[in-house]
N, C-alpha and C. Protein backbone atom coordinates (compact mmCIF):
# COMPACT_ATOMS: atom_id res chain seq x y z
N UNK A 1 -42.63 440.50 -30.57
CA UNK A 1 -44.07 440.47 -30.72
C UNK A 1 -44.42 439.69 -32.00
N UNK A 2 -45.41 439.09 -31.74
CA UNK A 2 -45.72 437.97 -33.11
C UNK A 2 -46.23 439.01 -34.16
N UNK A 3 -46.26 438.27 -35.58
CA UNK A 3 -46.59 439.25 -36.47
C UNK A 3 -47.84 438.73 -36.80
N UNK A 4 -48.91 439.56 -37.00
CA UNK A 4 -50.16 439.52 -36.75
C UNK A 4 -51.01 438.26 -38.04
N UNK A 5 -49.83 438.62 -39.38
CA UNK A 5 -50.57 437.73 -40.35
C UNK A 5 -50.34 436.00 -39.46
N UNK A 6 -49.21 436.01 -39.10
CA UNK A 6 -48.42 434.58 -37.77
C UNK A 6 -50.42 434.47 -37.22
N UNK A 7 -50.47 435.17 -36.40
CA UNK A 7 -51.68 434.86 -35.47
C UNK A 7 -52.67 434.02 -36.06
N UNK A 8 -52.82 435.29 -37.07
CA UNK A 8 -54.55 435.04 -37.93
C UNK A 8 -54.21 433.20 -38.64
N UNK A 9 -52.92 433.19 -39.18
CA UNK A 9 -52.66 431.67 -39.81
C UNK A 9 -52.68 430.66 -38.65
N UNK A 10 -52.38 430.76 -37.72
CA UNK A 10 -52.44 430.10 -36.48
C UNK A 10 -53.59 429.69 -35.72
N UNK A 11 -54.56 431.15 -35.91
CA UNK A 11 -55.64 430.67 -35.47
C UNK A 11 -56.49 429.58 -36.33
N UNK A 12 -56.54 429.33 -37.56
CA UNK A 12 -56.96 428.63 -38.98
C UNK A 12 -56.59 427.80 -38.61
N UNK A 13 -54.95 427.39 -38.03
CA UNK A 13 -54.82 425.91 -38.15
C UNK A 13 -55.45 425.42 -37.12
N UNK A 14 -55.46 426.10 -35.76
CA UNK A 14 -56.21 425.44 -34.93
C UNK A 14 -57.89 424.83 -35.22
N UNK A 15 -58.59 425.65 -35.67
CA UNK A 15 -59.77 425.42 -36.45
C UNK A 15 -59.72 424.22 -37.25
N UNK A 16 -58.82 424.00 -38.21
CA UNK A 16 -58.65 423.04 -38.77
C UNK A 16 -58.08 421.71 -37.89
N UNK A 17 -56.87 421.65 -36.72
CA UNK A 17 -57.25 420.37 -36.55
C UNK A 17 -58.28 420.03 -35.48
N UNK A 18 -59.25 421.10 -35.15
CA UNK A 18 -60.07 420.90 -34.28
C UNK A 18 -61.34 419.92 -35.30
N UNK A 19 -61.11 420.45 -36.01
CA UNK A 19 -61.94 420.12 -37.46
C UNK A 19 -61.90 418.45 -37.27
N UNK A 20 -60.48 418.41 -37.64
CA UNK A 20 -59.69 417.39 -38.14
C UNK A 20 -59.46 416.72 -36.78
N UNK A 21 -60.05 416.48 -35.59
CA UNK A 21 -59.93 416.07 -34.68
C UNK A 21 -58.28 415.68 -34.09
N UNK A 22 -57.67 416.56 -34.39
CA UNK A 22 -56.42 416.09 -34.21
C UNK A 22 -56.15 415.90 -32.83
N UNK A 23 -55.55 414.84 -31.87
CA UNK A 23 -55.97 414.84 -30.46
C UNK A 23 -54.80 415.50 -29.21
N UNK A 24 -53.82 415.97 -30.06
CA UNK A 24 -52.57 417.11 -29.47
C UNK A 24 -53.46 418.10 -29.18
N UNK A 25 -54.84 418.99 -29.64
CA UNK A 25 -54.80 419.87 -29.38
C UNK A 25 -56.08 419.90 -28.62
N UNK A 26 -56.81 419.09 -28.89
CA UNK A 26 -57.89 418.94 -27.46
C UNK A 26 -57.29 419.43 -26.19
N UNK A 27 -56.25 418.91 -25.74
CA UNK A 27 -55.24 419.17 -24.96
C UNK A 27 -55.46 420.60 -24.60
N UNK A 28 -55.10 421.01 -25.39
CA UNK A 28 -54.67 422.29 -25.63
C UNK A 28 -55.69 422.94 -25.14
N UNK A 29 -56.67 423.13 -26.05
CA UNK A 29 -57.60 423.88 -25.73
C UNK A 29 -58.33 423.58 -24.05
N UNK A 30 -58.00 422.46 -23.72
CA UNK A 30 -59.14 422.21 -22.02
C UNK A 30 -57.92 423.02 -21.51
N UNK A 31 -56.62 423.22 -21.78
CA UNK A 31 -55.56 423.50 -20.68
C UNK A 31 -55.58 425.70 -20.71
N UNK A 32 -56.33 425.73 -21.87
CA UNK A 32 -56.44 427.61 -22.20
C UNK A 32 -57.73 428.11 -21.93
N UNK A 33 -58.75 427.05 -22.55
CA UNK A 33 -60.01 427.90 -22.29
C UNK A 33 -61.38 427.23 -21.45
N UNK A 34 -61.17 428.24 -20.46
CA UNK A 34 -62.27 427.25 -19.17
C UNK A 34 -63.09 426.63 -19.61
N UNK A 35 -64.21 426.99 -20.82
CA UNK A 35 -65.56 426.77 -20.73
C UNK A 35 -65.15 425.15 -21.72
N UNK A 36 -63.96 424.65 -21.88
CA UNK A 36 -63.74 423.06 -22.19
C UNK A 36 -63.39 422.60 -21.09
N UNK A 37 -62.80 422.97 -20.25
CA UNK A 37 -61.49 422.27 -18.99
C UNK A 37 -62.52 421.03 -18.61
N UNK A 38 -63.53 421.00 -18.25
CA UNK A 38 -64.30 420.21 -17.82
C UNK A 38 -64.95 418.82 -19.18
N UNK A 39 -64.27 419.24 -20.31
CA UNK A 39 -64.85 418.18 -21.27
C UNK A 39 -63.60 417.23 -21.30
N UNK A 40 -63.71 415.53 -21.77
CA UNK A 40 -62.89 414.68 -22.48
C UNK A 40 -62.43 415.68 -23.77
N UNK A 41 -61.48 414.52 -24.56
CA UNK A 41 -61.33 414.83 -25.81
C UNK A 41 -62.35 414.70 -26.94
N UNK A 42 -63.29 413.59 -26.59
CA UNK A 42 -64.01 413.82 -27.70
C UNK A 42 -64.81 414.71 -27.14
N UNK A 43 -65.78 415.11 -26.82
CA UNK A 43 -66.28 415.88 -26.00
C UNK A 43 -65.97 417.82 -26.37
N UNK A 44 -64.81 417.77 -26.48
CA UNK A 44 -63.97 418.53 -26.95
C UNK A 44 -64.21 418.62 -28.23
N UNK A 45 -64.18 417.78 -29.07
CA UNK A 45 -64.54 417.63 -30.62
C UNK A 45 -65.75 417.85 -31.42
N UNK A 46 -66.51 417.80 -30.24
CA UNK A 46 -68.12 417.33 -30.60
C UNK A 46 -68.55 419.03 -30.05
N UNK A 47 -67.89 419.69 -29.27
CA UNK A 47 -68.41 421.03 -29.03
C UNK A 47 -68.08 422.12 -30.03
N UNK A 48 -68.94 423.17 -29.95
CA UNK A 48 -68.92 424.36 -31.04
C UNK A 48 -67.44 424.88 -31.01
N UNK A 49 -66.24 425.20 -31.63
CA UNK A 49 -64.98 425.71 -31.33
C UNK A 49 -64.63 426.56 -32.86
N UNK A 50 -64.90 428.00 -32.71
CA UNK A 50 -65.02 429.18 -34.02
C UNK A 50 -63.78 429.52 -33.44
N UNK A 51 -63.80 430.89 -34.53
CA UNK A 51 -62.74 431.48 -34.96
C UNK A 51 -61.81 432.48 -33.32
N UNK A 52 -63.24 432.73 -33.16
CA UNK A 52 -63.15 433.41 -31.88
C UNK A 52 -62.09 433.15 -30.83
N UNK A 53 -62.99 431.36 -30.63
CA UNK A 53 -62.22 430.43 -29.29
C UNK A 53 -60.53 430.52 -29.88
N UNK A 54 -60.27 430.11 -31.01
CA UNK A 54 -58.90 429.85 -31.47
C UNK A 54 -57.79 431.18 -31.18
N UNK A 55 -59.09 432.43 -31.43
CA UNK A 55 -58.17 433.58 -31.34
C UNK A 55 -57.74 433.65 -29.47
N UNK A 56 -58.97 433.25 -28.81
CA UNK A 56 -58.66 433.48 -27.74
C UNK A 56 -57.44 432.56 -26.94
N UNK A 57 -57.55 431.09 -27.60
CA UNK A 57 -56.57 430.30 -27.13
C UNK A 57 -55.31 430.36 -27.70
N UNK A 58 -55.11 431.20 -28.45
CA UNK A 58 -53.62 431.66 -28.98
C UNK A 58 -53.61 433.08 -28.01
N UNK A 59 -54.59 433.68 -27.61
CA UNK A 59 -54.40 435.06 -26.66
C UNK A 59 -53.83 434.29 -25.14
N UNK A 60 -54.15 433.80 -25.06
CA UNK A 60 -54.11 433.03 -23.35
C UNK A 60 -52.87 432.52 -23.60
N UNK A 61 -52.34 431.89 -24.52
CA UNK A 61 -51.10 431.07 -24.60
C UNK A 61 -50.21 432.31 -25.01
N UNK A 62 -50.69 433.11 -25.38
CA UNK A 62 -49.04 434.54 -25.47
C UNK A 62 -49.29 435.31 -23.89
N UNK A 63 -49.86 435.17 -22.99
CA UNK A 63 -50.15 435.45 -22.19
C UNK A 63 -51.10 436.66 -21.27
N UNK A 64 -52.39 436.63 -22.23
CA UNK A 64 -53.10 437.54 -21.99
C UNK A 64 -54.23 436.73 -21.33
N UNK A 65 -54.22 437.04 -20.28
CA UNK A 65 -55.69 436.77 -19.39
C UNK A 65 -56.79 436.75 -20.27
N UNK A 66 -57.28 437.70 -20.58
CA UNK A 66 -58.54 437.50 -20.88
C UNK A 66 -58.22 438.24 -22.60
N UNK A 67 -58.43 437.47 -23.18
CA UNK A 67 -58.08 437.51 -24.73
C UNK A 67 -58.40 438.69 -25.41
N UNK A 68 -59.91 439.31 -25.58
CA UNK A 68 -60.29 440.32 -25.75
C UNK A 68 -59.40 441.33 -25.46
N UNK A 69 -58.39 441.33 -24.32
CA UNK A 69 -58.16 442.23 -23.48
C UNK A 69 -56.90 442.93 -24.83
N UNK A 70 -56.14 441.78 -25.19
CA UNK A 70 -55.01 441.88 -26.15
C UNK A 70 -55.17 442.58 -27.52
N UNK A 71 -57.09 442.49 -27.64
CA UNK A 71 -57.02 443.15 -28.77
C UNK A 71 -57.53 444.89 -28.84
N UNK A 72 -57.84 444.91 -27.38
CA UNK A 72 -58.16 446.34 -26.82
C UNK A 72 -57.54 447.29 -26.24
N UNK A 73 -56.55 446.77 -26.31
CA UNK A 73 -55.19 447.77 -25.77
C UNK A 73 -53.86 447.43 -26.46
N UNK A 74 -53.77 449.04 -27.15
CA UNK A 74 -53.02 448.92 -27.71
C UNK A 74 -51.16 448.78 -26.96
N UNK A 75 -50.58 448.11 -27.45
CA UNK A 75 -49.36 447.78 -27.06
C UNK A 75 -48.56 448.87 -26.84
N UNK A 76 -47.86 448.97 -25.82
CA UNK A 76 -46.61 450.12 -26.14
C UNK A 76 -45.60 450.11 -27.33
């Protein structure tokens, strides 16, 4: 299981090269979270993307459906 400070730094960097338009992770994000799938990359760049989206697209990529879901149930 990842260690949680791992996440929270993870989610930051994503923020940052979303920031930083970095174009590896445009990618990324249309391929985790629906409400981009339908944008280009810039497109992608030019839309609102918080702390939230990042947490959720690191939730979807450890494999939780619906992101929220990971932080509402607690793990065995």
């Amino acid at each position: 299981m990842p260690n949680l400070e791992n996440l929270k730094k993870q989610a930051k960097q994503y923020l940052r090269w979303h920031r930083e338009r970095y174009y590896p992770v445009a990618a990324e994000i249309r391929a985790a979270l629906p409400r981009f799938q339908h944008l280009d990359d810039n497109q992608v760049f030019e839309a609102n993307f918080k702390l939230s989206d990042a947490q959720e697209l690191i939730a979807r990529q450890l494999g939780s459906r619906d992101g929220r879901r990971s932080r509402q149930e607690p793990q065995p």
